[in-house]
C-alpha atoms as a PDB file:
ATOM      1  CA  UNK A   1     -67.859 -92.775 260.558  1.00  0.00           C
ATOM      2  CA  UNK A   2     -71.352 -90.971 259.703  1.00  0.00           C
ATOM      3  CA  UNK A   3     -73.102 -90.650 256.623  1.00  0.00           C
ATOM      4  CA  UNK A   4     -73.482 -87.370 255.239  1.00  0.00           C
ATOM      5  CA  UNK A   5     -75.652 -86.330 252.251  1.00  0.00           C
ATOM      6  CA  UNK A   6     -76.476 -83.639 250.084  1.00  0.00           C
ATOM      7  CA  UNK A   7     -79.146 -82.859 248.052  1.00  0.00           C
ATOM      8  CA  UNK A   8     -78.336 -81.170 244.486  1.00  0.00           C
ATOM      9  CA  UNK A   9     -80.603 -80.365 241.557  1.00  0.00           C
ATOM     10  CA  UNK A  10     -79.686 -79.686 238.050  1.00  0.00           C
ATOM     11  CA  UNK A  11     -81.031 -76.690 237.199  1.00  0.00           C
ATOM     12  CA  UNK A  12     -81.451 -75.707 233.174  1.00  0.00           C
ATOM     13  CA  UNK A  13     -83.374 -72.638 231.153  1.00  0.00           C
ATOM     14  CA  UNK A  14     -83.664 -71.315 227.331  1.00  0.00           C
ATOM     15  CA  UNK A  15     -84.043 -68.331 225.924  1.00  0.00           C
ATOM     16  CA  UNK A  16     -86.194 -68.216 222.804  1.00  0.00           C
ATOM     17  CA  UNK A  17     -87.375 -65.877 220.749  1.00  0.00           C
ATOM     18  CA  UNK A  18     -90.347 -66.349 217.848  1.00  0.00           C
ATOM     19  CA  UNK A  19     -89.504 -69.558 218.902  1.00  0.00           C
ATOM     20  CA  UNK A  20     -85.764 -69.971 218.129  1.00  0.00           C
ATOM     21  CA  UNK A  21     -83.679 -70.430 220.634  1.00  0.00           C
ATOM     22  CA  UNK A  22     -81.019 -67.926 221.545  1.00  0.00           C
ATOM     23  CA  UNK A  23     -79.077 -69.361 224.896  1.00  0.00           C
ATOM     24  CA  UNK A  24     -79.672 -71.787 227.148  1.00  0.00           C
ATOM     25  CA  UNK A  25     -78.777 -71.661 231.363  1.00  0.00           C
ATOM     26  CA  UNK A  26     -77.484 -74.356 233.785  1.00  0.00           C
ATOM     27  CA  UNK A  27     -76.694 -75.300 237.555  1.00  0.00           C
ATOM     28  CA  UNK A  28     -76.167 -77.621 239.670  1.00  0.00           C
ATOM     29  CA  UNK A  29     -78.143 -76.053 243.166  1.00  0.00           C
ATOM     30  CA  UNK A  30     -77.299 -78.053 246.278  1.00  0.00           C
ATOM     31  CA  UNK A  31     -77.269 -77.592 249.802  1.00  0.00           C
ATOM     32  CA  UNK A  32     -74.320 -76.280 251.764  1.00  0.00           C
ATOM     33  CA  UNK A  33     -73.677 -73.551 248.696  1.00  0.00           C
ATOM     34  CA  UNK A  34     -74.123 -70.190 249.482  1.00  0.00           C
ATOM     35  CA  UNK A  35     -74.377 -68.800 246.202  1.00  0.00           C
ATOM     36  CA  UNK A  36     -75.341 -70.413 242.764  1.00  0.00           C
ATOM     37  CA  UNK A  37     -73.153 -70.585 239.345  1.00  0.00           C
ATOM     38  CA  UNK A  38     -75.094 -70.026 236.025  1.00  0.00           C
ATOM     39  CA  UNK A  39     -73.562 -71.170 233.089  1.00  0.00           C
ATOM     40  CA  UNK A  40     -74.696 -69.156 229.649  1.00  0.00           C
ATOM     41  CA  UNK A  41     -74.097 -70.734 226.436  1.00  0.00           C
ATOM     42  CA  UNK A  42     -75.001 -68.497 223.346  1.00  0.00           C
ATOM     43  CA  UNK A  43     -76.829 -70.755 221.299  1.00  0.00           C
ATOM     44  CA  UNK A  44     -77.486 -67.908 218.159  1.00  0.00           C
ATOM     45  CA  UNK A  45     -74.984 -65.455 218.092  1.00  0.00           C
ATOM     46  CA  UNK A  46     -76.925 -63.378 215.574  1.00  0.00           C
ATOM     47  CA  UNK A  47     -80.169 -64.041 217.178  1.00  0.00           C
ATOM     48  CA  UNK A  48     -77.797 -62.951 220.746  1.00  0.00           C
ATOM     49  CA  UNK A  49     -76.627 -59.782 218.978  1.00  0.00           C
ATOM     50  CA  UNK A  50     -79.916 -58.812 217.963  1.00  0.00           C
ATOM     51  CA  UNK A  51     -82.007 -59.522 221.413  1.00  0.00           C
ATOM     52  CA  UNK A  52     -79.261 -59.032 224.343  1.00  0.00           C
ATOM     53  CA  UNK A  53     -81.893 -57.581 226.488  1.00  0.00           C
ATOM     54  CA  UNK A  54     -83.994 -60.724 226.401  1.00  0.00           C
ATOM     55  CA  UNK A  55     -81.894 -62.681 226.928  1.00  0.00           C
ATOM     56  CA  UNK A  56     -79.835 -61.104 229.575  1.00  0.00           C
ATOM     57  CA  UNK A  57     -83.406 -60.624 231.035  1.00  0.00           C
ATOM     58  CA  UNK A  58     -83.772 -64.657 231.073  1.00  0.00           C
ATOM     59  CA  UNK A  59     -80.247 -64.954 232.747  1.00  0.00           C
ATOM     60  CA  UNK A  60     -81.109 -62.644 235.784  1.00  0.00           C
ATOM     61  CA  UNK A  61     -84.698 -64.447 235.931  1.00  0.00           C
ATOM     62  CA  UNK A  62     -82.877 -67.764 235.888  1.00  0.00           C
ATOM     63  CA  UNK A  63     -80.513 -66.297 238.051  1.00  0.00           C
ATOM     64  CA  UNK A  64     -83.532 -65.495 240.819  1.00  0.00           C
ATOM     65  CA  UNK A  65     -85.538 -69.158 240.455  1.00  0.00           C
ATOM     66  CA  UNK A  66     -81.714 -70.805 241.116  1.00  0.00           C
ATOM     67  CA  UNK A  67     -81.391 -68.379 244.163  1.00  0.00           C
ATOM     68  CA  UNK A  68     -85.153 -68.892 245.326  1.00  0.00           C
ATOM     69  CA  UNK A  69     -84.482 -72.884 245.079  1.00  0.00           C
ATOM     70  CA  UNK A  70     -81.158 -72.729 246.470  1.00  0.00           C
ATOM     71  CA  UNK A  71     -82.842 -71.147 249.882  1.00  0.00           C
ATOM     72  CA  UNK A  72     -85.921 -73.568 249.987  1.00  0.00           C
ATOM     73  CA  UNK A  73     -83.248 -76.323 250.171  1.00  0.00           C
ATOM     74  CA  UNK A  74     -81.279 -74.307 252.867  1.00  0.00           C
ATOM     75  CA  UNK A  75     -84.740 -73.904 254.746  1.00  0.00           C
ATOM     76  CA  UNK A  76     -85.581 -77.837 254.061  1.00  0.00           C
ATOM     77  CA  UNK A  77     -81.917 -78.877 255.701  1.00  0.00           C
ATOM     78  CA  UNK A  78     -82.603 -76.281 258.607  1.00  0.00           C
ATOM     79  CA  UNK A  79     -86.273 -77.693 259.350  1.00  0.00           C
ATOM     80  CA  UNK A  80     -84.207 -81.395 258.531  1.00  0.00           C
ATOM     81  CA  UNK A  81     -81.458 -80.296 261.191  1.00  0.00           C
ATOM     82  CA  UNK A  82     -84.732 -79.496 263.652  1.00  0.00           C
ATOM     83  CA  UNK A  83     -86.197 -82.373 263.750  1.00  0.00           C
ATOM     84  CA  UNK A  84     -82.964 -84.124 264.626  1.00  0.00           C
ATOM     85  CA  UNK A  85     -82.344 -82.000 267.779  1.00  0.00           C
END
């Protein structure tokens, strides 16, 4: 047997606007995954209705700090996997 371990990071965002929050964002980013999962949960449908572009503007910006963490952990386990060598 050998121990193998992961490193994951819960991820989570909200969309405001004038301060009231429309949506909020979450995932787990972990090593070993390719590609992240954002979960979107309207908070405000009226508020939602009204500002779509905002918020679907703070999805794809969540969207790119998951995907920009998810390869600094891929480039932490491939400097890990290195030093092992």
């Amino acid at each position: 047997m050998s121990l193998t371990t992961t490193k994951s990071i819960a991820l989570n965002g909200k969309s405001t606007v004038d301060g009231k929050q429309i949506a909020t964002f979450s995932t787990v980013v972990s090593t070993g995954l390719s590609y992240t999962s954002v979960s979107t949960q309207i908070t405000d449908q009226d508020l939602y209705e009204k500002n779509k572009a905002t918020v679907r503007k703070d999805r794809n910006d969540f969207q790119t700090v998951a995907d920009n963490l998810t390869d600094s952990l891929e480039s932490e386990s491939a400097k890990g996997t290195e030093q092992i060598i």
